[in-house]
N, C-alpha and C. Protein backbone atom coordinates (compact mmCIF):
# COMPACT_ATOMS: atom_id res chain seq x y z
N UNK A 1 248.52 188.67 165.41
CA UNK A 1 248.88 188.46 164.01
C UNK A 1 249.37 187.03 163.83
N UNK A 2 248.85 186.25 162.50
CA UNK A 2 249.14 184.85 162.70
C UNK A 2 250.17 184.92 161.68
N UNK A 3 250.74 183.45 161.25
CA UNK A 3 251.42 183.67 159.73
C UNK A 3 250.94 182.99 158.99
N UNK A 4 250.78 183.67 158.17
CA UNK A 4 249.82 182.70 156.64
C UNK A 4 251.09 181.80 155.86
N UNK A 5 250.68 180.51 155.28
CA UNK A 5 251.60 179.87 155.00
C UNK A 5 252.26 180.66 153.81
N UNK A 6 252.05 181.78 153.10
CA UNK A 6 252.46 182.80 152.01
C UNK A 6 254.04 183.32 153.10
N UNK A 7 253.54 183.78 154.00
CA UNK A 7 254.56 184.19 155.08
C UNK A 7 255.94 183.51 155.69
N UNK A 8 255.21 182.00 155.83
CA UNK A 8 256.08 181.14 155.67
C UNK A 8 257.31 181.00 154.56
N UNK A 9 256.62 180.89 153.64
CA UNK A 9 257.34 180.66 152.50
C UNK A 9 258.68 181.53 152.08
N UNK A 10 257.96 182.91 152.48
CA UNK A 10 258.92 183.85 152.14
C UNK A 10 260.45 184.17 153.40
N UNK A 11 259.79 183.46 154.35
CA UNK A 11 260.63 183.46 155.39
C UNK A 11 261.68 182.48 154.66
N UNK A 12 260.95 180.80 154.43
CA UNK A 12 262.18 180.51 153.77
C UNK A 12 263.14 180.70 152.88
N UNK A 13 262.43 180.80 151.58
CA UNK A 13 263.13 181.88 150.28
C UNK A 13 264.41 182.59 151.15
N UNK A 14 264.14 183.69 151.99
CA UNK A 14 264.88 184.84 152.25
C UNK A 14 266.32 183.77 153.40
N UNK A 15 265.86 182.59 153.95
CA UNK A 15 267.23 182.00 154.64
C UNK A 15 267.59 181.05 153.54
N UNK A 16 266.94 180.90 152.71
CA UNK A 16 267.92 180.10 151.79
C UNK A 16 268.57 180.86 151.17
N UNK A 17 268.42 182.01 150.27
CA UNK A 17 269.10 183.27 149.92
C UNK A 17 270.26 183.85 150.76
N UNK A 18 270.33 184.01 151.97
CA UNK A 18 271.35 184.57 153.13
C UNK A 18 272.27 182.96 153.13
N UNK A 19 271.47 182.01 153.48
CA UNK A 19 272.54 181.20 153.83
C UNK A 19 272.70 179.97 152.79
N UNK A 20 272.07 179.95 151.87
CA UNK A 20 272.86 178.89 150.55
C UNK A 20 272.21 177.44 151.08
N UNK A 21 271.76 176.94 150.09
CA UNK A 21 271.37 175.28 150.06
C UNK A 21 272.28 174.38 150.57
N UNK A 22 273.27 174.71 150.71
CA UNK A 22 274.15 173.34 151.32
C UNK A 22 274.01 173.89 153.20
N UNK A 23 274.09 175.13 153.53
CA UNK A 23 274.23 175.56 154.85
C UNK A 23 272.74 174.98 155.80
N UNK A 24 271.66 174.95 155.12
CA UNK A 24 270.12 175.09 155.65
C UNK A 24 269.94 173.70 156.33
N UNK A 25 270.40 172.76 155.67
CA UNK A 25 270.40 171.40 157.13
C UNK A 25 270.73 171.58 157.93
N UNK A 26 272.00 171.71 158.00
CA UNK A 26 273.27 172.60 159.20
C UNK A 26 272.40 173.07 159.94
N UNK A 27 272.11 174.42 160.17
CA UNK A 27 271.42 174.93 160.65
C UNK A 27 270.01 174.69 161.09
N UNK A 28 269.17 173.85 160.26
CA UNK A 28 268.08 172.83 161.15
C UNK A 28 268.72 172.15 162.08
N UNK A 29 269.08 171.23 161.89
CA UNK A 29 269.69 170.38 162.40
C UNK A 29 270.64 171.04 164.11
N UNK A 30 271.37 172.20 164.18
CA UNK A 30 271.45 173.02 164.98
C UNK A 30 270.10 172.77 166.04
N UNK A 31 269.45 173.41 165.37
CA UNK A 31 268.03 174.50 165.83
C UNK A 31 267.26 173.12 166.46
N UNK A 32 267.72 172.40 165.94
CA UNK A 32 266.97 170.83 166.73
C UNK A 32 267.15 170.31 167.66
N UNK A 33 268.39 170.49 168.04
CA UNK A 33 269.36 170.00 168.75
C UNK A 33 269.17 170.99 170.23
N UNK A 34 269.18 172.25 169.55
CA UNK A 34 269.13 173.00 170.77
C UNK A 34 268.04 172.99 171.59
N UNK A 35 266.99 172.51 170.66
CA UNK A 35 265.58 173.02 171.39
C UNK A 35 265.37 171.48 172.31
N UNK A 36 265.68 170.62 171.60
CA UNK A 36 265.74 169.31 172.42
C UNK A 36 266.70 169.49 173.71
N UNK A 37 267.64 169.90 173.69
CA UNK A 37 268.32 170.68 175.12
C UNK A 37 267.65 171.71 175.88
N UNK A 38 267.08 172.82 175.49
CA UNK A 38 266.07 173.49 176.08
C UNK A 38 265.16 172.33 176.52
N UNK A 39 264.89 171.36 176.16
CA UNK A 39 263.61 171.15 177.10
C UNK A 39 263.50 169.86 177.88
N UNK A 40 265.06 169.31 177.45
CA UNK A 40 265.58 168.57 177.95
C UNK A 40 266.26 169.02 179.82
N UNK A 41 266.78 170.45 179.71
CA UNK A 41 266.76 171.56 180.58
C UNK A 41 265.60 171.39 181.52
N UNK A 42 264.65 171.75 180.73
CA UNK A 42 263.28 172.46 181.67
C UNK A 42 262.77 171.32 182.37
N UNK A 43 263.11 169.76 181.81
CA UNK A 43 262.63 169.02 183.08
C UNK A 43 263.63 168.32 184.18
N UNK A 44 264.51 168.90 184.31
CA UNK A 44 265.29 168.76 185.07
C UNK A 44 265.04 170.76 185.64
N UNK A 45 264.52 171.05 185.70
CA UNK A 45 264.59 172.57 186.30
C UNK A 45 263.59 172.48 187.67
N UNK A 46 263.04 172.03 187.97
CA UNK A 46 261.27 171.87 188.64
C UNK A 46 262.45 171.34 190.27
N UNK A 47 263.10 169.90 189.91
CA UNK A 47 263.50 169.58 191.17
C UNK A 47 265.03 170.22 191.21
N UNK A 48 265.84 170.63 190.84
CA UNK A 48 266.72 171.94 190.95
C UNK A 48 266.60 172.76 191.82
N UNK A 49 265.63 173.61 191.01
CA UNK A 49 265.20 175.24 192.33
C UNK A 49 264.36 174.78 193.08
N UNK A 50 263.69 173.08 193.34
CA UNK A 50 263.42 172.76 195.16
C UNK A 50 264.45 172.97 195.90
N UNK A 51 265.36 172.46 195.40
CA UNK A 51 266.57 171.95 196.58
C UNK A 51 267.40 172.80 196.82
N UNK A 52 267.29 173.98 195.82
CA UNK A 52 268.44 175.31 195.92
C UNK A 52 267.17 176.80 196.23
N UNK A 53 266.20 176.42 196.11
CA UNK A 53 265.27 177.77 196.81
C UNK A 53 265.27 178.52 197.64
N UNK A 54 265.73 177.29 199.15
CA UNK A 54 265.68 178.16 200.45
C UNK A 54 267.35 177.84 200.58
N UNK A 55 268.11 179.03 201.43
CA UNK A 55 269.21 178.81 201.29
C UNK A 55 269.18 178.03 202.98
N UNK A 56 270.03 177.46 203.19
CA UNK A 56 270.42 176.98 204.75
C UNK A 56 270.11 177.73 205.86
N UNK A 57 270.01 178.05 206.95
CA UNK A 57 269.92 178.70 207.88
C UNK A 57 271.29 179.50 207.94
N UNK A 58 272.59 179.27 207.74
CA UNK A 58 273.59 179.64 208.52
C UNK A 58 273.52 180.85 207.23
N UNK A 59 273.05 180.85 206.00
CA UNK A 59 273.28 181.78 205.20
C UNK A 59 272.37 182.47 205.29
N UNK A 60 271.41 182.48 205.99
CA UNK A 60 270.42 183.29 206.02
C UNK A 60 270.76 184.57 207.51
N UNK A 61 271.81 184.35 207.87
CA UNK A 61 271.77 185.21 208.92
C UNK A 61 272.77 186.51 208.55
N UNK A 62 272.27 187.73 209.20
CA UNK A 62 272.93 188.80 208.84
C UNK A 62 274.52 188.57 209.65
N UNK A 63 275.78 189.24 208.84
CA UNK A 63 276.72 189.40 209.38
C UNK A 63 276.69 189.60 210.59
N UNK A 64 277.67 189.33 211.47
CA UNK A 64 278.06 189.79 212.66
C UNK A 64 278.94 190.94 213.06
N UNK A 65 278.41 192.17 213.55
CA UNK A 65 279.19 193.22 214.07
C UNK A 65 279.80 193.26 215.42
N UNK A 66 281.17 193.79 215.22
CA UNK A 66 281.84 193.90 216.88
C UNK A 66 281.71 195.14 217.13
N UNK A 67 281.31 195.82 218.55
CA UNK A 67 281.29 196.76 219.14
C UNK A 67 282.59 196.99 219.41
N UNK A 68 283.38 198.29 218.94
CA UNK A 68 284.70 198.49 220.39
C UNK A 68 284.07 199.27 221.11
């Protein structure tokens, strides 16, 4: 299902209605911000989980049990 720009429209109508003409920059402006951090995120993610993937050897070993 795609959205027809009719769809669009009404999406906006209905957040300008909930949240008022002075609030709707605000809230772009938010939504901008964040997504530029999301993906600002994601390229710093790639060499991250290289270097934290495999854990060390010493953590990789099972506890040690004592016999009495």
């Amino acid at each position: 299902m795609e959205f027809a720009p009719m769809h669009w429209v009404v999406v906006l109508v209905i957040a300008l209605i909930i949240f008022g003409p002075k609030k709707l920059p605000e809230l772009g402006k938010g939504l901008a911000q964040g997504i530029k951090g999301f993906k600002d995120g994601l390229k710093d993610t790639p060499a991250a989980t290289t270097a934290t993937a495999a854990p060390p050897e010493s953590e990789n070993k099972p506890p040690e049990t004592k016999v009495l």
